[in-house]
Structure formats: structure tokens, C-alpha cells
C-alpha atoms as a PDB file:
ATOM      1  CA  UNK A   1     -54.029  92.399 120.343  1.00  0.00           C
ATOM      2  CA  UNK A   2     -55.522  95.879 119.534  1.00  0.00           C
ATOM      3  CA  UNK A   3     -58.569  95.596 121.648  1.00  0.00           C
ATOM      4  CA  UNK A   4     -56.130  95.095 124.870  1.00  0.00           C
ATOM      5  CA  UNK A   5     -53.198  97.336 124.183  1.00  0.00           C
ATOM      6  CA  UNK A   6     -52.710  98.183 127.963  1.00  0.00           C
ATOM      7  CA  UNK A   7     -52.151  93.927 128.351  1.00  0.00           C
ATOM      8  CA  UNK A   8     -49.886  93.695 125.304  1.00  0.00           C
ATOM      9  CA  UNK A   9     -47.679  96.375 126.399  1.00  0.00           C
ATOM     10  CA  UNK A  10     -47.629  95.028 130.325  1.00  0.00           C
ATOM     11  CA  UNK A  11     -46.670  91.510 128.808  1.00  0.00           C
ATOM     12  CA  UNK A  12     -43.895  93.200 126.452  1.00  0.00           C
ATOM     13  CA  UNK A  13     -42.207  95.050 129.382  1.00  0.00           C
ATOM     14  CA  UNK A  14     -42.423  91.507 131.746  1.00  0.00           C
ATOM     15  CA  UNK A  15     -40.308  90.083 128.161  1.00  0.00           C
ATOM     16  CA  UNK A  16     -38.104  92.949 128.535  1.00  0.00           C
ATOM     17  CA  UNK A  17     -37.484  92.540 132.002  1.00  0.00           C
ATOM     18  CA  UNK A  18     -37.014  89.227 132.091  1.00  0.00           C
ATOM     19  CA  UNK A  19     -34.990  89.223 129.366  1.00  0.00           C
ATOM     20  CA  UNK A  20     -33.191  91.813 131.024  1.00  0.00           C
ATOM     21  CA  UNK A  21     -32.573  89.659 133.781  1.00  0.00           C
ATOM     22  CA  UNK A  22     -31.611  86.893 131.666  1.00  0.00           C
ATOM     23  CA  UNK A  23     -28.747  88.919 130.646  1.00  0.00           C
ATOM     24  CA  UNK A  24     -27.582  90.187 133.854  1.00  0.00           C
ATOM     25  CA  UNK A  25     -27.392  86.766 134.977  1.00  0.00           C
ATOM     26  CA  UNK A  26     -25.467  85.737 132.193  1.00  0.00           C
ATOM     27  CA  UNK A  27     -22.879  88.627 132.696  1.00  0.00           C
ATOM     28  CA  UNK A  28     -22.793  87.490 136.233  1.00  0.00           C
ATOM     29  CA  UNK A  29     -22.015  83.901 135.238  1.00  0.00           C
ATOM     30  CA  UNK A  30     -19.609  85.051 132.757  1.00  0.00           C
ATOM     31  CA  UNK A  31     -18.144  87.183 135.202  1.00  0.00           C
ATOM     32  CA  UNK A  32     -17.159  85.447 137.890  1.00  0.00           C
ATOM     33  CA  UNK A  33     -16.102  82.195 135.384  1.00  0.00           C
ATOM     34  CA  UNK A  34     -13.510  84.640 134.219  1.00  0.00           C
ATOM     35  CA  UNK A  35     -12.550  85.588 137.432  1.00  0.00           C
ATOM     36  CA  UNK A  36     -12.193  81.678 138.287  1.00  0.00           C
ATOM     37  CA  UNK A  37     -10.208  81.737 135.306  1.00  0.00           C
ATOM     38  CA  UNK A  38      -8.179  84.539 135.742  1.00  0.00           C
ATOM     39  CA  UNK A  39      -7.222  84.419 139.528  1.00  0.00           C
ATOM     40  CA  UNK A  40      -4.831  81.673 139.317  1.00  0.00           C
ATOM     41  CA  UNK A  41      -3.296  82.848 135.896  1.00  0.00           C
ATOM     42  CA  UNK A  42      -2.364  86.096 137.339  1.00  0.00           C
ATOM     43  CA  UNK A  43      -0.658  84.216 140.449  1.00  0.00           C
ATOM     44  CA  UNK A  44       0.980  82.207 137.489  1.00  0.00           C
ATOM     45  CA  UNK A  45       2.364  85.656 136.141  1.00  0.00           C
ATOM     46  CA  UNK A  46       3.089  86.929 139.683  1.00  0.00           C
ATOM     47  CA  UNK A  47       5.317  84.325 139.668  1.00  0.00           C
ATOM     48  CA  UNK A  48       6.763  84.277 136.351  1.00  0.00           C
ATOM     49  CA  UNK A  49       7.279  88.048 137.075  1.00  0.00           C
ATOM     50  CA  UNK A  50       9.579  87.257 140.095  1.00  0.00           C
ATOM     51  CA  UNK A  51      11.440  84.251 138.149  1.00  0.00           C
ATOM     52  CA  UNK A  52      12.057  86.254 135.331  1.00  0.00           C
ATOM     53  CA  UNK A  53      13.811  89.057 137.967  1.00  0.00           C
ATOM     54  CA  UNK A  54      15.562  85.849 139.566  1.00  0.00           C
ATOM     55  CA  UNK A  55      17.115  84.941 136.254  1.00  0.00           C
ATOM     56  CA  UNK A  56      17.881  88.210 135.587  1.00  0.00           C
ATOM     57  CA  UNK A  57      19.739  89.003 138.293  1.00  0.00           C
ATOM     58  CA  UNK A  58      21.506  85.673 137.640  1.00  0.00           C
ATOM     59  CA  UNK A  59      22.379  86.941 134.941  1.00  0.00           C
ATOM     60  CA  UNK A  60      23.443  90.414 136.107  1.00  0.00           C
ATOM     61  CA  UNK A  61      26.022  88.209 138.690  1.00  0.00           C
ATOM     62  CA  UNK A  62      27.219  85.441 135.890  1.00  0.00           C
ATOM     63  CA  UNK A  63      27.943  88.769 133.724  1.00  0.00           C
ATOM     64  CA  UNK A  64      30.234  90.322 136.989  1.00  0.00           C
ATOM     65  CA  UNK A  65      31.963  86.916 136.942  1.00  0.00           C
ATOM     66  CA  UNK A  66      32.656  86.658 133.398  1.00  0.00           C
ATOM     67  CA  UNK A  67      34.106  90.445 133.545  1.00  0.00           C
ATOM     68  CA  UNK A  68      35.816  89.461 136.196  1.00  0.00           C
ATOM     69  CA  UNK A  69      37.796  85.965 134.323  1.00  0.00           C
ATOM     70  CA  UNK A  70      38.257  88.334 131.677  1.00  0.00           C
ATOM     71  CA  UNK A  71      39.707  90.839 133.602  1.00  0.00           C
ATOM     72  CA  UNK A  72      42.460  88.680 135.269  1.00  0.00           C
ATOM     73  CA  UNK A  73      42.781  86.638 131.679  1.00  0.00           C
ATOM     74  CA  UNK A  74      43.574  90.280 130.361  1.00  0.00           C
ATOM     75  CA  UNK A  75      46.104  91.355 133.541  1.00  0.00           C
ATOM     76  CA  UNK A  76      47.673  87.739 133.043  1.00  0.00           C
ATOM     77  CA  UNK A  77      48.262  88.296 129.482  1.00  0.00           C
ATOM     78  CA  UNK A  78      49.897  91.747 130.068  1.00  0.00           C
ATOM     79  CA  UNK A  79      52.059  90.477 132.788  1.00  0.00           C
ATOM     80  CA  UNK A  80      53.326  87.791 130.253  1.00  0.00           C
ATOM     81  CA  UNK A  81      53.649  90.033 127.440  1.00  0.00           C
ATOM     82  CA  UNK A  82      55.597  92.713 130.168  1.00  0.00           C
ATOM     83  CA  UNK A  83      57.605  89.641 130.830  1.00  0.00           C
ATOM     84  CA  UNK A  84      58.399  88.977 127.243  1.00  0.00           C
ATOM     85  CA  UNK A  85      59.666  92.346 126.702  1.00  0.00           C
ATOM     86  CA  UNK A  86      61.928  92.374 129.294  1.00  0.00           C
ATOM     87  CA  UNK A  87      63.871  89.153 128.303  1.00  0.00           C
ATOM     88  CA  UNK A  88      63.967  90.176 124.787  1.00  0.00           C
ATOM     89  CA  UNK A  89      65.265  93.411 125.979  1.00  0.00           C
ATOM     90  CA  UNK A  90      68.011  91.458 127.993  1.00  0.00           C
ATOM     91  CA  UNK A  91      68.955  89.615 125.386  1.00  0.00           C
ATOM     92  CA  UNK A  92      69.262  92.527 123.191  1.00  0.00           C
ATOM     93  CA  UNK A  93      71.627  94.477 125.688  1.00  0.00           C
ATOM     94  CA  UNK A  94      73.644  90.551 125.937  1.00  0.00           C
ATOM     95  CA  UNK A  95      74.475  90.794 122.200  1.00  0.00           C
ATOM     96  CA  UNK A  96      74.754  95.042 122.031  1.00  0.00           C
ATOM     97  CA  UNK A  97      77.579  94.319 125.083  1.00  0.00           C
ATOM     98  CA  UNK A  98      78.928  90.789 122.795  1.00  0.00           C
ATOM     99  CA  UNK A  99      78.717  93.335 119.484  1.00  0.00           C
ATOM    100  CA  UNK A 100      81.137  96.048 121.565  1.00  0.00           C
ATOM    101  CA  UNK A 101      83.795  94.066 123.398  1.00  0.00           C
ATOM    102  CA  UNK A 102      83.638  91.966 119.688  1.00  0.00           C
ATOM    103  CA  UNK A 103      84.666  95.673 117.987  1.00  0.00           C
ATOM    104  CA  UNK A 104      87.136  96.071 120.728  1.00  0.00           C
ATOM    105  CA  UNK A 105      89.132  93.174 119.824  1.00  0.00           C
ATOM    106  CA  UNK A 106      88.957  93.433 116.328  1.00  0.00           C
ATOM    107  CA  UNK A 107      90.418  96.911 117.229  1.00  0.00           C
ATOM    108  CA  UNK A 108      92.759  95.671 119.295  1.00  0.00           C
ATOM    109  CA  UNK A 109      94.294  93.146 116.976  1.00  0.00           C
ATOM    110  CA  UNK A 110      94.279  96.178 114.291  1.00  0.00           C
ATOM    111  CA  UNK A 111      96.130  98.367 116.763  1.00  0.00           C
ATOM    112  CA  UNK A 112      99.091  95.194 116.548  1.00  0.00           C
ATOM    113  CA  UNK A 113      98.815  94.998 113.218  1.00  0.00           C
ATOM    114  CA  UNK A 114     102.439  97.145 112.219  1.00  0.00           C
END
């Protein structure tokens, strides 16, 4: 080994090199195995991406019609309620008119009293 240096040295850099090489070609492999790998998955989240906007959006429109049920399910329960009021206020002005012509007997039958 130490009477050929120059040899030893030529046969460590042919190691180096081909080790070298070895490990390019490894990255290489490993390389385009994860690009095998990967290619379809991010089609796979392409596609998830534009479901997941679908079902949003779905969601945006079930939201509108829910607002919208609740909307009329409010206007219908004010209409009732306006409704309510109204014949409760008729009937109050049916007894207030009952109450006076009531007052204006009994006054009238006081008035004959001698």
C-alpha cells in the first residue's frame, strides 16, 4: 500500500466515484418512485379540493333556504299574532260598548226610580 500510493489513491477516488454514482442513482430511483407516488395523490386532492368547494357551496344554498323557511315561519307567526291582537281588541271594544249601554240602563231605571 505505501510503496504504490499514486495506485491506492486512483483506486480510492474510482470507490468514491462509484459510490458517488451509486447514490445519484438511488436519488434518481427514489425520485421518480415518489413522483409515481405522488402524481395521482395530488389529482386525488385536486379533486377533494373541488368537492370540498361543491359541498360548501351546498351548504352556502341549504343555509339561504333555511333563512328563507325561517323567514316566512317568522312573517307567518307575526301575521297570526297581528291577527290575535286585533280580535282581542274587538272583543274588548264588544264588552267596553256592552259595559256602557249596561251603565245606561242602570241609569235609566235610577232616573224612574221617584
Amino acid at each position: 500500500e505505501h510503496s504504490n500510493p499514486p495506485g491506492n489513491k486512483r483506486r480510492r477516488l474510482l470507490q468514491d466515484i462509484n459510490n458517488e454514482a451509486g447514490d445519484l442513482r438511488l436519488y434518481e430511483a427514489t425520485k421518480q418512485e415518489s413522483e409515481r407516488v405522488t402524481k395521482p395523490m395530488q389529482g386525488e386532492e385536486e379533486e377533494a379540493r373541488l368537492e370540498l368547494a361543491r359541498l360548501q357551496q351546498r351548504v352556502v344554498e341549504v343555509q339561504a333556504i333555511i333563512n328563507s323557511f325561517e323567514k316566512k315561519r317568522i312573517e307567518e307567526a307575526k301575521r297570526r299574532a297581528q291577527e290575535e291582537i286585533k280580535r282581542k281588541e274587538l272583543i274588548l271594544k264588544k264588552r267596553m260598548e256592552e259595559d256602557k249601554r249596561r251603565a245606561q240602563e242602570q241609569s235609566k231605571r235610577m232616573d224612574n226610580v221617584p
